[in-house]
C-alpha atoms as a PDB file:
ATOM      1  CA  UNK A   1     -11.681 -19.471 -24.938  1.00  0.00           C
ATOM      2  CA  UNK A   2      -8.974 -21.311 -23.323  1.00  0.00           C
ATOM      3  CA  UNK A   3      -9.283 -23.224 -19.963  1.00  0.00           C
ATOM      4  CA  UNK A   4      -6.753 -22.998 -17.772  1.00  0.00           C
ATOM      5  CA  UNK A   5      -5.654 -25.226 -14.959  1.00  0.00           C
ATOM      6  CA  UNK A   6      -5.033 -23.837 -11.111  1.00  0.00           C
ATOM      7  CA  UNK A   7      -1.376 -25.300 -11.365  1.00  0.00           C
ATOM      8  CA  UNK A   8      -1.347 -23.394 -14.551  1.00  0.00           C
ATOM      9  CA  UNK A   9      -2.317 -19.667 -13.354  1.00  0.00           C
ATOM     10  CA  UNK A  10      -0.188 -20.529 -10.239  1.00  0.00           C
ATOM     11  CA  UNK A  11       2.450 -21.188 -12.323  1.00  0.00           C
ATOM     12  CA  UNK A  12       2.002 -17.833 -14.692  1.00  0.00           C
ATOM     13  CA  UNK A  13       1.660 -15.706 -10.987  1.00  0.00           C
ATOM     14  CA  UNK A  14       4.562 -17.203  -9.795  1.00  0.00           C
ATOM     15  CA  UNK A  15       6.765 -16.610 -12.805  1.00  0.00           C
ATOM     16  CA  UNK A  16       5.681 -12.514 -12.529  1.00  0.00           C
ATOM     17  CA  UNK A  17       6.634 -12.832  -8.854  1.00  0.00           C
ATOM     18  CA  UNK A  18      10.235 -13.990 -10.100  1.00  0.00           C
ATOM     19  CA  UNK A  19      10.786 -11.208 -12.353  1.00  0.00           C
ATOM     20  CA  UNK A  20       8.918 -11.777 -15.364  1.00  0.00           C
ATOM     21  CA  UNK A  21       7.430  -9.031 -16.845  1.00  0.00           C
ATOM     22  CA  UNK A  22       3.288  -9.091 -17.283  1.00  0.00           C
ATOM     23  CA  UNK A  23       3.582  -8.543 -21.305  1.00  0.00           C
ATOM     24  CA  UNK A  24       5.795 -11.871 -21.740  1.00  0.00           C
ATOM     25  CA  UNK A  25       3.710 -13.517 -19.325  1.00  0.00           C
ATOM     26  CA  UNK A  26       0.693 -12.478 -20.888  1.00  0.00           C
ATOM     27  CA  UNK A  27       2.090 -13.161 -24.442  1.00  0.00           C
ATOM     28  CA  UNK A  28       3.436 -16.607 -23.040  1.00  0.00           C
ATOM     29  CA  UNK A  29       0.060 -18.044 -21.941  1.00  0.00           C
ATOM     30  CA  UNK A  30      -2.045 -16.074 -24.486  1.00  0.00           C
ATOM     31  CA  UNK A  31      -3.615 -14.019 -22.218  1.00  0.00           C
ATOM     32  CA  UNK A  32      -4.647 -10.613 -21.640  1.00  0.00           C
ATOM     33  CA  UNK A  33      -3.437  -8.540 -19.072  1.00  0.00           C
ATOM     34  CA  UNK A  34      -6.838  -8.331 -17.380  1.00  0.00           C
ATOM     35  CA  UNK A  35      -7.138 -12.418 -17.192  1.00  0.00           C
ATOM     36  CA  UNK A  36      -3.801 -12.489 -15.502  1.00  0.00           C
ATOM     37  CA  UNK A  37      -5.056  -9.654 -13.394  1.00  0.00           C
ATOM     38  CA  UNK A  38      -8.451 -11.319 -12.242  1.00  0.00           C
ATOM     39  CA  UNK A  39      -6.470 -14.703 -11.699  1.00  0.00           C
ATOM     40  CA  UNK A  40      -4.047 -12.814  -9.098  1.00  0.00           C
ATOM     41  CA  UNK A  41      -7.271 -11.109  -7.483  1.00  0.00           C
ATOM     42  CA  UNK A  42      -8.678 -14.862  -7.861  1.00  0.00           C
ATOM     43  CA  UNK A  43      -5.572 -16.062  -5.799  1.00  0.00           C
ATOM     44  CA  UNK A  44      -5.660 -13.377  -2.997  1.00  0.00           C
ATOM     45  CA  UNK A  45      -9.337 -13.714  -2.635  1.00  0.00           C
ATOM     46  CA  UNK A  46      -8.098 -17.568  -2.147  1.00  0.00           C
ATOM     47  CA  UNK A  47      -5.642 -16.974   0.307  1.00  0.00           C
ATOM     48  CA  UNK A  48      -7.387 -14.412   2.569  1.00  0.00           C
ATOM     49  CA  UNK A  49     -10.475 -17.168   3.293  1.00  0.00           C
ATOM     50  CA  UNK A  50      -7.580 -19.805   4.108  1.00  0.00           C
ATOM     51  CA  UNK A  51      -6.742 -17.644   6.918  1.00  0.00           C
ATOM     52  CA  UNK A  52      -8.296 -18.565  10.356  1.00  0.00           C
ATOM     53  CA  UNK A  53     -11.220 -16.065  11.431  1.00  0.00           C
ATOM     54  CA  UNK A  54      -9.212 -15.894  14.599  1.00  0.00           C
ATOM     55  CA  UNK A  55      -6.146 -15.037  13.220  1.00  0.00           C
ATOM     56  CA  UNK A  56      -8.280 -12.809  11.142  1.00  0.00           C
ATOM     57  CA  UNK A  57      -9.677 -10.570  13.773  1.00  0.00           C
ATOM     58  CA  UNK A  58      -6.382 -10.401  15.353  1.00  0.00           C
ATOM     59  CA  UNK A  59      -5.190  -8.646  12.010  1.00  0.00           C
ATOM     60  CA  UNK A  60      -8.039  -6.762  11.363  1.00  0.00           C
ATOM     61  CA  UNK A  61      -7.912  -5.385  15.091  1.00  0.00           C
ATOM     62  CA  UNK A  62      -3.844  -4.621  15.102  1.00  0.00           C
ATOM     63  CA  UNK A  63      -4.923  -2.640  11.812  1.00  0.00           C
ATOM     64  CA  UNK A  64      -7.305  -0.586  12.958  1.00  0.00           C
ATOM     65  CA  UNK A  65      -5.009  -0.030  16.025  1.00  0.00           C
ATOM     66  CA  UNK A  66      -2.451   1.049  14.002  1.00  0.00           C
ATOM     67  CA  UNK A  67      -4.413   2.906  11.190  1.00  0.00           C
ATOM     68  CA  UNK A  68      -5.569   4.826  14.834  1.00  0.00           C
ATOM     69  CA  UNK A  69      -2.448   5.515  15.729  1.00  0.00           C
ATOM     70  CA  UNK A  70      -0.981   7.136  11.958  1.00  0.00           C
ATOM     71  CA  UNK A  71      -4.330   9.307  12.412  1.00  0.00           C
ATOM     72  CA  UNK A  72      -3.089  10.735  16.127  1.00  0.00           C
ATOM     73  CA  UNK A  73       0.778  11.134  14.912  1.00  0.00           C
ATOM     74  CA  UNK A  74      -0.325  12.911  11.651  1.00  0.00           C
ATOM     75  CA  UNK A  75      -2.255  15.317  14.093  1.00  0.00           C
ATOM     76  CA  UNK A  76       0.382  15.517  16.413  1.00  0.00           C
ATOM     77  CA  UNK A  77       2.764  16.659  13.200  1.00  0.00           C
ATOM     78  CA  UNK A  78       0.305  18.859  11.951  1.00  0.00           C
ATOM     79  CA  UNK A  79       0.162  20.578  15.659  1.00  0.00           C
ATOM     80  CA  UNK A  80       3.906  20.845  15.672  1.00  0.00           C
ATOM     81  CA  UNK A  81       4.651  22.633  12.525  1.00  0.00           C
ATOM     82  CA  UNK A  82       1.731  24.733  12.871  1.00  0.00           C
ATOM     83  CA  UNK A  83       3.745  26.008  16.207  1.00  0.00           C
ATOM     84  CA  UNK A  84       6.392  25.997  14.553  1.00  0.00           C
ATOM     85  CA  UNK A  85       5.880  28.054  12.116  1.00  0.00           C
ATOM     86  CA  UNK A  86       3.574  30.815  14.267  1.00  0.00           C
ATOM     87  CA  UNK A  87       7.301  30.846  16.358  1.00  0.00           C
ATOM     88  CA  UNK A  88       9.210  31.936  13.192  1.00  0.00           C
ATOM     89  CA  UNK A  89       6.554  34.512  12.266  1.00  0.00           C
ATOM     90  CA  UNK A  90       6.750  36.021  15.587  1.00  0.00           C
ATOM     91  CA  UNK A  91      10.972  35.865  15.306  1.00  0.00           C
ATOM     92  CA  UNK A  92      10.691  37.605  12.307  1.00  0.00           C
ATOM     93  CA  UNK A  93       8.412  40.198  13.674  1.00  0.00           C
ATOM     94  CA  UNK A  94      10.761  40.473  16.988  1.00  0.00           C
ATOM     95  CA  UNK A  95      14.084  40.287  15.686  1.00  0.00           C
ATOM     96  CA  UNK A  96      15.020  42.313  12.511  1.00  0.00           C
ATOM     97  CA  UNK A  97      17.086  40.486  10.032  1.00  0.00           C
ATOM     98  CA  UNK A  98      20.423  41.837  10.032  1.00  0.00           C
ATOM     99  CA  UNK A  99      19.956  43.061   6.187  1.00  0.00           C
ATOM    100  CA  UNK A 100      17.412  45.484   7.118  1.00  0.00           C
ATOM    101  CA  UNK A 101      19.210  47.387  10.012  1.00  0.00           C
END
């Protein structure tokens, strides 16, 4: 099994972030797709403890704030067509469609 440098699987993740596709990368450094895979989990498991817990938090917290507010509007939508549609069902039972008079 080959060792690979950092600089190395840096190098292979930032040549699939230009545009290379995963089979010539993978075929480039002779490796499999689920290497390169677990080396770009590697590097985002990397990056998210070089962020500041404070900065963090603040993330985490303006997620869940606006995962919160997705939740309410989807409810909201789901409120509005359901009147919406009980309004043209009672229309249709009102008014008779031209056709049928």
């Amino acid at each position: 099994m080959t060792q690979f440098f950092r600089e190395q699987k840096m190098q292979a993740l930032a040549e699939r972030e230009a545009g290379l596709s995963l089979n010539e990368i993978c075929q480039k450094y002779r490796i499999s797709r689920k290497t390169f895979l677990k080396w770009k989990e590697e590097e985002r498991m990397a990056n998210l403890e070089r962020v500041p817990k404070a900065d963090y938090d603040a993330l985490l917290a303006q997620h869940q704030a606006l995962h919160q507010q997705y939740r309410e509007l989807k409810e909201k939508v789901a409120i509005a067509s359901a009147q919406l549609q009980a309004r043209r069902d009672l229309l249709a039972r009102l008014l008779p469609r031209e056709e049928e008079q």
